[in-house]
C-alpha atoms as a PDB file:
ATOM      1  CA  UNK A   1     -52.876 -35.874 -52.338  1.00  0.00           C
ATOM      2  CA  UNK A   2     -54.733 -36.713 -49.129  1.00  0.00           C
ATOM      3  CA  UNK A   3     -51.580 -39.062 -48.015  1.00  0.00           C
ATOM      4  CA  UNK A   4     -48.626 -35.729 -48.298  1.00  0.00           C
ATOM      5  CA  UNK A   5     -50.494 -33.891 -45.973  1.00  0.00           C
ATOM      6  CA  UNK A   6     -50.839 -36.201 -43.248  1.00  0.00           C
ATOM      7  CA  UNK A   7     -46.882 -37.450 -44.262  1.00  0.00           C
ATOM      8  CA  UNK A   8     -46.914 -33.503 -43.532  1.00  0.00           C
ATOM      9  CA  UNK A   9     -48.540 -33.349 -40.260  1.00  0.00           C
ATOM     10  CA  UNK A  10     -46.706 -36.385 -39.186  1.00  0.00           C
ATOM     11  CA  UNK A  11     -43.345 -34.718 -40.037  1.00  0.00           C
ATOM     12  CA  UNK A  12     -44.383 -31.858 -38.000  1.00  0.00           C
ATOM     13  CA  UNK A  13     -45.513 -33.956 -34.900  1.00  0.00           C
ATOM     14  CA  UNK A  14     -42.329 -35.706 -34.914  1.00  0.00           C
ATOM     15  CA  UNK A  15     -40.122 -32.770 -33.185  1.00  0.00           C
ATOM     16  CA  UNK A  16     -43.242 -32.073 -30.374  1.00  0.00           C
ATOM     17  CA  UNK A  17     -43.198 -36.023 -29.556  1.00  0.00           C
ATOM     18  CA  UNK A  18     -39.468 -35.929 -29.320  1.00  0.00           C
ATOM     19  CA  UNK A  19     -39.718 -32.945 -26.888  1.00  0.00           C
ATOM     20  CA  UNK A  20     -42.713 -34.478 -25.241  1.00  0.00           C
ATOM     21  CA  UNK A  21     -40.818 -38.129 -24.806  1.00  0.00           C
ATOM     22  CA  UNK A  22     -37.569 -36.027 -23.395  1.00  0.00           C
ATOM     23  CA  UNK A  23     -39.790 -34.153 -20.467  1.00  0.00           C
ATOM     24  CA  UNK A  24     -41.013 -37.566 -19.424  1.00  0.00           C
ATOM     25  CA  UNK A  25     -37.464 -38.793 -18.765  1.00  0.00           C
ATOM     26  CA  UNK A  26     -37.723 -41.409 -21.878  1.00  0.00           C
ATOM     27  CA  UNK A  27     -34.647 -39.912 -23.204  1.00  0.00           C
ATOM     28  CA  UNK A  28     -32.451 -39.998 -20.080  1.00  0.00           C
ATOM     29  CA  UNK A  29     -30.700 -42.965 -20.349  1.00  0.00           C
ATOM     30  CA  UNK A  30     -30.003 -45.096 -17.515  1.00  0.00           C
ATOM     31  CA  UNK A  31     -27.800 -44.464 -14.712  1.00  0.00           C
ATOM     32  CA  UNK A  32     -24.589 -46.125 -14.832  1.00  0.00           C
ATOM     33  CA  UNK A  33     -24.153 -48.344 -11.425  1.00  0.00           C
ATOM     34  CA  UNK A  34     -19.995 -48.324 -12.205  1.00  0.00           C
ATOM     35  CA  UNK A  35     -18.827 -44.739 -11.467  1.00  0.00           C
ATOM     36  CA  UNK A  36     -16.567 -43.820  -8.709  1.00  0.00           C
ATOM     37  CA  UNK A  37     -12.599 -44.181  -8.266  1.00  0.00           C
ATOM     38  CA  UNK A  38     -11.472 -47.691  -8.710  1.00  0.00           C
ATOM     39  CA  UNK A  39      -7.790 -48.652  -7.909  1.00  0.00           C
ATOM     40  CA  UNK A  40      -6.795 -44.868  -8.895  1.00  0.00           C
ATOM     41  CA  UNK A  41      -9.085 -44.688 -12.074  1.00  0.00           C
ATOM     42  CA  UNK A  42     -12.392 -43.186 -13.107  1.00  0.00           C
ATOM     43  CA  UNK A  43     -14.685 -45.582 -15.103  1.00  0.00           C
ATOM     44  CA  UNK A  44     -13.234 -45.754 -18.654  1.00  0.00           C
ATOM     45  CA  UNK A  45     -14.516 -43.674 -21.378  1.00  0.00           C
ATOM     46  CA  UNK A  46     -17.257 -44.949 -23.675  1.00  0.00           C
ATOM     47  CA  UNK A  47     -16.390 -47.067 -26.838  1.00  0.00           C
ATOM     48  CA  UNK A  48     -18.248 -44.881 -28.605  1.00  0.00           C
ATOM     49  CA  UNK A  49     -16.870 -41.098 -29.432  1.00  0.00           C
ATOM     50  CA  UNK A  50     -19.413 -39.353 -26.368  1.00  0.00           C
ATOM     51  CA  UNK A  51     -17.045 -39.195 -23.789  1.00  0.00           C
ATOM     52  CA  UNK A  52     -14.113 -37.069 -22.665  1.00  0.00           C
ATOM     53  CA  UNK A  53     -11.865 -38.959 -20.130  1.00  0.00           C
ATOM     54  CA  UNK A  54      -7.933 -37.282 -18.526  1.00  0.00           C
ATOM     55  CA  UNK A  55      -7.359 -41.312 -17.728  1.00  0.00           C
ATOM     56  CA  UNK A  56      -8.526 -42.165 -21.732  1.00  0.00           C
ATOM     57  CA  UNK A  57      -4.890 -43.706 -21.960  1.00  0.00           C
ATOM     58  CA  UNK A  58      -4.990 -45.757 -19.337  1.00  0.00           C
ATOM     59  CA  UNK A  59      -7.263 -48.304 -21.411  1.00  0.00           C
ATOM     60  CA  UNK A  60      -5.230 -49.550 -24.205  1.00  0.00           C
ATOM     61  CA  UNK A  61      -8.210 -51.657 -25.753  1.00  0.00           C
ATOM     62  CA  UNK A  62     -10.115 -48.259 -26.354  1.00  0.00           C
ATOM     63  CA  UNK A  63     -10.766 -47.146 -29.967  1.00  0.00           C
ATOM     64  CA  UNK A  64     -11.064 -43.878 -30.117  1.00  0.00           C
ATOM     65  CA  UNK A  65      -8.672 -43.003 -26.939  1.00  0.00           C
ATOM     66  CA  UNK A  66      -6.962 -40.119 -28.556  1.00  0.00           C
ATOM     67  CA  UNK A  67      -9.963 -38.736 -29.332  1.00  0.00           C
ATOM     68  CA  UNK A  68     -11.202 -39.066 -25.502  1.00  0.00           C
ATOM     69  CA  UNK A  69      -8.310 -37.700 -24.081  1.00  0.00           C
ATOM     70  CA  UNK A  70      -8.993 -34.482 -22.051  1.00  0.00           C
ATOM     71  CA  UNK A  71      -5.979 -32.724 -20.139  1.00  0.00           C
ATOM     72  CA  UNK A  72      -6.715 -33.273 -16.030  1.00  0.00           C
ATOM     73  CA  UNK A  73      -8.062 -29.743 -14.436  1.00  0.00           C
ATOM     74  CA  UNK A  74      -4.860 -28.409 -12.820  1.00  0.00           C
ATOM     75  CA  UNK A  75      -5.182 -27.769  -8.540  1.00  0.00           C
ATOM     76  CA  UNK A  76      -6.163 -23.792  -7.605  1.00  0.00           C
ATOM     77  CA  UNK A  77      -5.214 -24.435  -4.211  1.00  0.00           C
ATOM     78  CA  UNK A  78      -5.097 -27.846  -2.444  1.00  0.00           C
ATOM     79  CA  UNK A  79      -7.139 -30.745  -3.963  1.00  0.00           C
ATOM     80  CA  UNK A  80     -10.441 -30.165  -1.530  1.00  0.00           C
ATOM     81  CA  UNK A  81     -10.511 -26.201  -2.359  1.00  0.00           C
ATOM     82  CA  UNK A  82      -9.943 -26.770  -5.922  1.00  0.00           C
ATOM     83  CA  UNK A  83     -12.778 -29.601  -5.362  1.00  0.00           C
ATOM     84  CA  UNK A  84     -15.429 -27.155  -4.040  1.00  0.00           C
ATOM     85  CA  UNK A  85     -14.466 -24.634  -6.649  1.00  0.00           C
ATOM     86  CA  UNK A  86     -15.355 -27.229  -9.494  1.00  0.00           C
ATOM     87  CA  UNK A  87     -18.520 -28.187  -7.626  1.00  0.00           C
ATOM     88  CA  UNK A  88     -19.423 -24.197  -7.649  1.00  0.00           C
ATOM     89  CA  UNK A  89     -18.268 -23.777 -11.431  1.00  0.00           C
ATOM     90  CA  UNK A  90     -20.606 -26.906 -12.371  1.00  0.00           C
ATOM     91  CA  UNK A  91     -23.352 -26.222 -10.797  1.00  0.00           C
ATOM     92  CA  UNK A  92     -23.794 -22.798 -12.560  1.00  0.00           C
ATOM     93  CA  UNK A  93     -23.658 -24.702 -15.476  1.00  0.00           C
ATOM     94  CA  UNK A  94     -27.219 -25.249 -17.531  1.00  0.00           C
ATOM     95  CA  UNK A  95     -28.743 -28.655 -16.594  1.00  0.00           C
ATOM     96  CA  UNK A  96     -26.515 -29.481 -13.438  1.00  0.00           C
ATOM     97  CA  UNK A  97     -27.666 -31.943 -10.522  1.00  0.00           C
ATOM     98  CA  UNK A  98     -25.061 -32.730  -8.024  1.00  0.00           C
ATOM     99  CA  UNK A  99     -25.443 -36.806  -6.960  1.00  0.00           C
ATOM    100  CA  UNK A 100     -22.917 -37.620  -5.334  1.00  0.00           C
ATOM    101  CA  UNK A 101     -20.097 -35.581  -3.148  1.00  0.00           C
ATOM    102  CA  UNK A 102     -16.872 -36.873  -0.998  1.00  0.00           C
ATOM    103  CA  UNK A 103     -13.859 -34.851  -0.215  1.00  0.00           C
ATOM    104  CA  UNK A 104     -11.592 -36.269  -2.908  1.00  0.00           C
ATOM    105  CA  UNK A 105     -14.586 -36.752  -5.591  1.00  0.00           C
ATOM    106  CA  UNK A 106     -18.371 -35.355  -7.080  1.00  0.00           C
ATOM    107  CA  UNK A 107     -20.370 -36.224  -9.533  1.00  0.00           C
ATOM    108  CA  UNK A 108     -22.537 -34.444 -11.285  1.00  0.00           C
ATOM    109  CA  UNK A 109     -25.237 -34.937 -13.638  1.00  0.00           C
ATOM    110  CA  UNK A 110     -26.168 -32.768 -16.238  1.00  0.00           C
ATOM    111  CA  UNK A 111     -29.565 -32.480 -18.208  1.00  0.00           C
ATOM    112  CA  UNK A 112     -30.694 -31.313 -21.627  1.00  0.00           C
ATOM    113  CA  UNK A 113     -33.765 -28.726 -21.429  1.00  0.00           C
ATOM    114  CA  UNK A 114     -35.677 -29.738 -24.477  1.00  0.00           C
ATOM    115  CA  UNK A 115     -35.105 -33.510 -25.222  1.00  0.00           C
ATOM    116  CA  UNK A 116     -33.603 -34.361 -21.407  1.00  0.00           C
ATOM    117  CA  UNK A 117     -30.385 -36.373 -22.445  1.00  0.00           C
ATOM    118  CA  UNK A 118     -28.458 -36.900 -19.920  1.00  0.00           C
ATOM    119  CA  UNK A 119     -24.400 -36.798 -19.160  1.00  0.00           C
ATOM    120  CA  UNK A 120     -22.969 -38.089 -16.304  1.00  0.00           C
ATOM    121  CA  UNK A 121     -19.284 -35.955 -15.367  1.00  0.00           C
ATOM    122  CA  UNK A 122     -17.224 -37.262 -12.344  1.00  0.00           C
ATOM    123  CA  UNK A 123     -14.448 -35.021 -10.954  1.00  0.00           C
ATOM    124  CA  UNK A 124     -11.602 -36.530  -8.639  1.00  0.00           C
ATOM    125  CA  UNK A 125      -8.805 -35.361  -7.176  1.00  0.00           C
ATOM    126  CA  UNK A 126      -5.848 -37.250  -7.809  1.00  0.00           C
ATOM    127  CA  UNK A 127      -3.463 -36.765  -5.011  1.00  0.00           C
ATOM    128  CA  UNK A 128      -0.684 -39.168  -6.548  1.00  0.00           C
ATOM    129  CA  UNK A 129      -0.405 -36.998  -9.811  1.00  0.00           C
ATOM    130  CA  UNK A 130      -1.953 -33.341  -7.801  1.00  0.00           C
ATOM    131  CA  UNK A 131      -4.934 -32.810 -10.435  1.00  0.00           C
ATOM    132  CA  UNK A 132      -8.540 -33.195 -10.425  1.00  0.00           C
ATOM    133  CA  UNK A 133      -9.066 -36.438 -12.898  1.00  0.00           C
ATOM    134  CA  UNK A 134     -12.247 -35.866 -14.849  1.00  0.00           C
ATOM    135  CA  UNK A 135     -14.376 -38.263 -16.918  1.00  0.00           C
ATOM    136  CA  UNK A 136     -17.426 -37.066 -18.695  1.00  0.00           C
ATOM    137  CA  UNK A 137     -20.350 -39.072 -20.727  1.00  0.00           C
ATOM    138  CA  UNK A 138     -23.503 -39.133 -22.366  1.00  0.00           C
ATOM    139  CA  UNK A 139     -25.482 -41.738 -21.606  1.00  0.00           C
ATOM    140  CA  UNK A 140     -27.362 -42.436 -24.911  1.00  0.00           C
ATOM    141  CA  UNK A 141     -26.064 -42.352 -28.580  1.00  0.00           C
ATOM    142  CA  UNK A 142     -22.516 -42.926 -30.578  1.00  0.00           C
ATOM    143  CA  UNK A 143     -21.794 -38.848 -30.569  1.00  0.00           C
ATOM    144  CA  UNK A 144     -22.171 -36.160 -28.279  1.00  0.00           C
ATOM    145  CA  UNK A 145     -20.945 -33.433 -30.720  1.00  0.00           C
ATOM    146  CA  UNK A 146     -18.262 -32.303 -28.487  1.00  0.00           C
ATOM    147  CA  UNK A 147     -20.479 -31.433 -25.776  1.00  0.00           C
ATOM    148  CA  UNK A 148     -18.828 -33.082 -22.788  1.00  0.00           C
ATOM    149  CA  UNK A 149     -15.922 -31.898 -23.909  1.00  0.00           C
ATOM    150  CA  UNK A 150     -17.010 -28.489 -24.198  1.00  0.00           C
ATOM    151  CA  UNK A 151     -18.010 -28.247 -20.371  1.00  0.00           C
ATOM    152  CA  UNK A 152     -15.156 -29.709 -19.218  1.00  0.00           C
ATOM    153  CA  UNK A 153     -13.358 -26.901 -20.902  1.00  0.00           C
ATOM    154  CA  UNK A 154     -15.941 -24.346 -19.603  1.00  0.00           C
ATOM    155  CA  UNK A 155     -15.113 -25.755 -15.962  1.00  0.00           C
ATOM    156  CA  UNK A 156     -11.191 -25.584 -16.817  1.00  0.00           C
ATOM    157  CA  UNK A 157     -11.533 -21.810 -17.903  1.00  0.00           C
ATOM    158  CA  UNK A 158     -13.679 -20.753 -15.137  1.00  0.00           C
ATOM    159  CA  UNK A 159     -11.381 -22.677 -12.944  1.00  0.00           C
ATOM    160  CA  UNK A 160      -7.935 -20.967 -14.586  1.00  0.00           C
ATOM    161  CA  UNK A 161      -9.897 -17.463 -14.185  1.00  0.00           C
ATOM    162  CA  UNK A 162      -8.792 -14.495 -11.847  1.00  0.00           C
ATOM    163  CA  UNK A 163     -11.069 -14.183  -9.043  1.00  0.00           C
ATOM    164  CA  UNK A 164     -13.551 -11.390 -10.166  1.00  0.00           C
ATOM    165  CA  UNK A 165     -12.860  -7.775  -8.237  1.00  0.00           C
ATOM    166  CA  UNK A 166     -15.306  -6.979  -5.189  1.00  0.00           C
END
Protein backbone atom coordinates (compact mmCIF):
# COMPACT_ATOMS: atom_id res chain seq x y z
CA UNK A 1 0.00 0.00 0.00
CA UNK A 2 2.97 2.13 1.06
CA UNK A 3 4.40 1.87 -2.76
CA UNK A 4 0.71 3.60 -4.57
CA UNK A 5 1.11 6.48 -2.62
CA UNK A 6 4.49 7.45 -3.34
CA UNK A 7 3.67 6.07 -7.30
CA UNK A 8 0.99 8.87 -6.25
CA UNK A 9 3.14 11.61 -5.14
CA UNK A 10 5.51 10.89 -7.90
CA UNK A 11 2.68 11.24 -10.49
CA UNK A 12 1.87 14.48 -8.99
CA UNK A 13 5.54 15.84 -8.96
CA UNK A 14 5.89 14.98 -12.48
CA UNK A 15 3.82 18.14 -13.98
CA UNK A 16 5.78 20.74 -11.24
CA UNK A 17 9.29 19.22 -12.52
CA UNK A 18 8.16 19.62 -16.06
CA UNK A 19 7.21 23.29 -15.33
CA UNK A 20 10.25 23.69 -13.17
CA UNK A 21 12.73 22.10 -16.07
CA UNK A 22 10.82 24.56 -18.75
CA UNK A 23 11.63 27.95 -16.54
CA UNK A 24 15.25 26.87 -16.50
CA UNK A 25 15.44 26.88 -20.31
CA UNK A 26 15.89 22.83 -20.36
CA UNK A 27 13.03 22.68 -22.65
CA UNK A 28 14.08 25.32 -25.21
CA UNK A 29 15.70 23.51 -27.68
CA UNK A 30 18.67 24.71 -29.36
CA UNK A 31 18.98 27.48 -31.67
CA UNK A 32 19.20 26.58 -35.17
CA UNK A 33 22.62 28.20 -36.71
CA UNK A 34 20.87 27.73 -40.53
CA UNK A 35 18.09 30.38 -40.72
CA UNK A 36 18.14 33.27 -43.00
CA UNK A 37 17.40 33.59 -46.93
CA UNK A 38 19.55 31.32 -48.93
CA UNK A 39 19.56 31.60 -52.81
CA UNK A 40 15.76 32.92 -52.53
CA UNK A 41 14.64 30.28 -49.85
CA UNK A 42 13.96 30.13 -46.14
CA UNK A 43 15.48 27.05 -44.36
CA UNK A 44 13.25 24.06 -45.27
CA UNK A 45 10.57 22.90 -43.06
CA UNK A 46 11.20 20.18 -40.50
CA UNK A 47 10.88 16.41 -41.46
CA UNK A 48 8.81 16.08 -38.82
CA UNK A 49 4.97 17.55 -38.93
CA UNK A 50 6.06 20.96 -36.47
CA UNK A 51 6.57 23.29 -39.04
CA UNK A 52 4.59 25.52 -41.38
CA UNK A 53 6.71 26.66 -44.42
CA UNK A 54 5.02 29.08 -47.90
CA UNK A 55 8.41 27.53 -49.70
CA UNK A 56 7.30 23.68 -48.26
CA UNK A 57 7.23 22.78 -52.11
CA UNK A 58 10.27 23.82 -52.98
CA UNK A 59 11.87 20.59 -51.25
CA UNK A 60 10.70 17.66 -53.13
CA UNK A 61 12.46 15.09 -50.68
CA UNK A 62 10.08 16.40 -47.82
CA UNK A 63 7.48 13.99 -46.36
CA UNK A 64 4.94 15.67 -45.12
CA UNK A 65 5.20 18.89 -47.60
CA UNK A 66 1.54 19.21 -48.17
CA UNK A 67 0.99 19.22 -44.82
CA UNK A 68 3.70 22.17 -44.29
CA UNK A 69 2.48 24.22 -46.85
CA UNK A 70 1.27 27.67 -45.58
CA UNK A 71 -0.03 30.35 -48.22
CA UNK A 72 2.84 33.43 -48.27
CA UNK A 73 1.37 36.66 -46.22
CA UNK A 74 0.18 38.87 -49.11
CA UNK A 75 2.08 42.77 -49.25
CA UNK A 76 -0.22 45.71 -47.32
CA UNK A 77 1.81 48.22 -48.90
CA UNK A 78 5.39 47.79 -50.23
CA UNK A 79 7.48 44.84 -48.90
CA UNK A 80 9.39 47.05 -45.96
CA UNK A 81 5.86 48.56 -44.65
CA UNK A 82 4.21 45.31 -44.83
CA UNK A 83 7.63 44.09 -43.03
CA UNK A 84 7.27 46.44 -40.01
CA UNK A 85 3.59 45.71 -39.83
CA UNK A 86 4.37 41.87 -39.31
CA UNK A 87 7.13 42.77 -36.86
CA UNK A 88 4.28 44.93 -34.86
CA UNK A 89 1.55 42.07 -35.29
CA UNK A 90 4.24 39.46 -33.83
CA UNK A 91 5.42 41.04 -31.26
CA UNK A 92 1.94 41.45 -29.61
CA UNK A 93 1.81 37.98 -29.86
CA UNK A 94 2.27 35.83 -26.34
CA UNK A 95 5.91 34.66 -26.00
CA UNK A 96 7.55 36.91 -28.81
CA UNK A 97 11.40 37.92 -28.84
CA UNK A 98 12.54 39.66 -31.90
CA UNK A 99 16.41 38.26 -32.85
CA UNK A 100 17.12 39.26 -35.71
CA UNK A 101 15.81 42.32 -38.12
CA UNK A 102 16.95 43.52 -41.86
CA UNK A 103 14.84 45.41 -44.25
CA UNK A 104 13.78 42.47 -46.41
CA UNK A 105 13.67 39.86 -43.32
CA UNK A 106 12.97 39.25 -39.12
CA UNK A 107 12.97 36.65 -37.12
CA UNK A 108 11.32 36.10 -34.30
CA UNK A 109 11.30 33.76 -31.54
CA UNK A 110 8.50 32.77 -29.67
CA UNK A 111 8.30 31.16 -26.08
CA UNK A 112 5.91 28.92 -24.18
CA UNK A 113 4.96 30.40 -20.56
CA UNK A 114 4.72 27.23 -18.60
CA UNK A 115 7.09 24.54 -20.10
CA UNK A 116 9.33 27.30 -22.32
CA UNK A 117 9.32 25.44 -25.79
CA UNK A 118 10.48 27.33 -28.14
CA UNK A 119 9.52 28.17 -32.06
CA UNK A 120 11.61 29.89 -34.20
CA UNK A 121 9.28 32.00 -37.22
CA UNK A 122 11.27 33.86 -39.99
CA UNK A 123 9.39 36.37 -42.18
CA UNK A 124 10.91 37.57 -45.64
CA UNK A 125 9.89 39.54 -48.17
CA UNK A 126 10.09 38.09 -51.42
CA UNK A 127 10.46 40.77 -53.95
CA UNK A 128 10.63 38.27 -57.04
CA UNK A 129 7.09 36.78 -56.21
CA UNK A 130 5.81 40.42 -54.00
CA UNK A 131 4.92 38.41 -50.64
CA UNK A 132 6.37 38.06 -47.33
CA UNK A 133 7.74 34.18 -47.40
CA UNK A 134 7.26 32.75 -43.94
CA UNK A 135 8.69 29.62 -42.30
CA UNK A 136 7.77 28.69 -38.82
CA UNK A 137 9.17 25.77 -36.32
CA UNK A 138 9.34 24.25 -33.11
CA UNK A 139 12.41 23.36 -32.09
CA UNK A 140 11.78 20.15 -30.03
CA UNK A 141 9.33 17.20 -30.70
CA UNK A 142 7.58 15.36 -33.94
CA UNK A 143 4.17 17.66 -33.46
CA UNK A 144 3.42 21.04 -32.67
CA UNK A 145 -0.42 20.58 -32.70
CA UNK A 146 -0.95 23.16 -35.25
CA UNK A 147 0.53 25.81 -33.29
CA UNK A 148 2.90 27.44 -35.76
CA UNK A 149 0.45 27.28 -38.01
CA UNK A 150 -2.02 28.89 -35.97
CA UNK A 151 0.16 32.17 -35.51
CA UNK A 152 1.02 32.43 -38.80
CA UNK A 153 -2.65 32.66 -39.46
CA UNK A 154 -3.13 35.05 -36.47
CA UNK A 155 -0.34 37.33 -38.18
CA UNK A 156 -2.17 36.87 -41.73
CA UNK A 157 -5.60 38.05 -40.17
CA UNK A 158 -4.25 40.85 -38.24
CA UNK A 159 -2.30 41.69 -41.28
CA UNK A 160 -5.61 41.41 -43.82
CA UNK A 161 -7.51 43.62 -41.02
CA UNK A 162 -8.93 47.25 -41.57
CA UNK A 163 -6.94 49.66 -39.73
CA UNK A 164 -8.94 50.18 -36.42
CA UNK A 165 -10.95 53.82 -36.32
CA UNK A 166 -9.16 56.70 -34.22
Amino acid sequence: MRWLSALGLGLLALPVLAVVAGQVGLLAGRAPTDLGVRDGRLKAPSHTPNSVSSQALLWPGLPHRELATIAPLPLVGDGPQTLARVRSIALALPGAALVAERPDYLYLQFRTRWLGFVDDAEFWFDPAAQVIQVRSASRLGQRDFGVNRARIEAVRAQLNAPPAPR
